[in-house]
Protein backbone atom coordinates (compact mmCIF):
# COMPACT_ATOMS: atom_id res chain seq x y z
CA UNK A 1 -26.72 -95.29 -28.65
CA UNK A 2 -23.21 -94.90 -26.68
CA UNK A 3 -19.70 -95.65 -26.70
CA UNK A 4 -18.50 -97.59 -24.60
CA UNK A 5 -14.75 -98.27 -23.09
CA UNK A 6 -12.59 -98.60 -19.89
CA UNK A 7 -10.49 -96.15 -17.53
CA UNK A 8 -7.90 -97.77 -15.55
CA UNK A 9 -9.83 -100.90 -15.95
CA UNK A 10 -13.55 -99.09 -15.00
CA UNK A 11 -15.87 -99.52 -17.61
CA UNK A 12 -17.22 -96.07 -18.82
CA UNK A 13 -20.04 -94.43 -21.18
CA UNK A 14 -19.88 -91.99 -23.80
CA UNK A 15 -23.62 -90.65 -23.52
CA UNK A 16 -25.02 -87.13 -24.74
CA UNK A 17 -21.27 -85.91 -25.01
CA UNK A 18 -20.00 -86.96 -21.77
CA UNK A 19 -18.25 -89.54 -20.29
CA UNK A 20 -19.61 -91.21 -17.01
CA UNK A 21 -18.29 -94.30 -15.38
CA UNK A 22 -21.18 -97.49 -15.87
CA UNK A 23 -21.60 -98.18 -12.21
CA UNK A 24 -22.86 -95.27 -10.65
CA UNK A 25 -23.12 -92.71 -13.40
CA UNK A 26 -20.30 -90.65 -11.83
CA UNK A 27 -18.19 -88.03 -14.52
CA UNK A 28 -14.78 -89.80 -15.63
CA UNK A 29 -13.10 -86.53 -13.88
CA UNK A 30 -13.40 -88.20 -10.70
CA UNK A 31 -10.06 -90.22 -10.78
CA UNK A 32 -10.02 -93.60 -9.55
CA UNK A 33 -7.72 -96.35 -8.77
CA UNK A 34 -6.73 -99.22 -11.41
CA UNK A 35 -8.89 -101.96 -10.21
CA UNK A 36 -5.99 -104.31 -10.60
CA UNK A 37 -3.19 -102.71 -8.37
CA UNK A 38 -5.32 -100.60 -6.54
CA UNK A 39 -2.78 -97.50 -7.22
CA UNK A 40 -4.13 -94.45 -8.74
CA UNK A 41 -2.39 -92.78 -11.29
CA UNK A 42 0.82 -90.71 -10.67
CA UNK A 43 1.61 -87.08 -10.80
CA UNK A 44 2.32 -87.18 -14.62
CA UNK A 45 -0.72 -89.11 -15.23
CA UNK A 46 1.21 -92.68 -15.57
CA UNK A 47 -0.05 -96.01 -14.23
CA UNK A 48 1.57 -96.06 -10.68
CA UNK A 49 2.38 -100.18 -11.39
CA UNK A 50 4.80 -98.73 -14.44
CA UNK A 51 5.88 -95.23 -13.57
CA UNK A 52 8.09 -93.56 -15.97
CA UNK A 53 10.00 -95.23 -18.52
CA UNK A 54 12.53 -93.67 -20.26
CA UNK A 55 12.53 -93.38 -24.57
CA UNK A 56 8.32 -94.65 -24.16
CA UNK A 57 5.90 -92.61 -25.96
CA UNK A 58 2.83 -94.36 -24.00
CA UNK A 59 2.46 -97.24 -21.90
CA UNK A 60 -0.42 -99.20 -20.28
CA UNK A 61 -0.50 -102.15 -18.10
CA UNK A 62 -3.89 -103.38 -18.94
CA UNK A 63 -5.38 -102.69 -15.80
CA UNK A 64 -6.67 -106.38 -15.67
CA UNK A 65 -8.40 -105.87 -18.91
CA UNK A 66 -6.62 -106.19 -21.62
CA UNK A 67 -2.45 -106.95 -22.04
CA UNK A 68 0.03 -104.53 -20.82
CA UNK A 69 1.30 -102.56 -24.02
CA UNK A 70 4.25 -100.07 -23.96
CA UNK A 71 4.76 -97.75 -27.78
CA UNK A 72 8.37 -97.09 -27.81
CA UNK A 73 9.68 -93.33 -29.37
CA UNK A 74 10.93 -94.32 -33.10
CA UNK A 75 14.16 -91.87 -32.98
CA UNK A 76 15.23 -92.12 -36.85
């Protein structure tokens, strides 16, 4: 059995304790490009179609997958 789940929108396998990407069996450490804007990830590891944005603890734009999200930082 295996897990399975997406990377900027590429869907990926959690087999024998690795991750590989579905298509060609390639390790998830090979980056690729979001296959919705084309743009691979920045420097800082954010979705090039967001960038930063300030007071967000995480953000996603869905990659053409699933909604965009964005998790605000809860300063109490």
């Amino acid at each position: 059995m295996s897990i399975t789940a997406y990377k900027r929108g590429h869907h990926i396998k959690y087999t024998n304790g690795q991750w590989f990407y579905s298509d060609n069996g390639d390790s998830i450490l090979i980056e690729r490009s979001c296959i919705k804007c084309n743009k691979m990830p920045t420097q800082e590891g954010h979705d090039a179609c967001l960038g930063h944005i300030l007071n967000v603890k995480s953000a996603c734009c869905g990659h053409g997958i699933e909604p965009p999200i964005i998790m605000e930082n809860n300063y109490e």
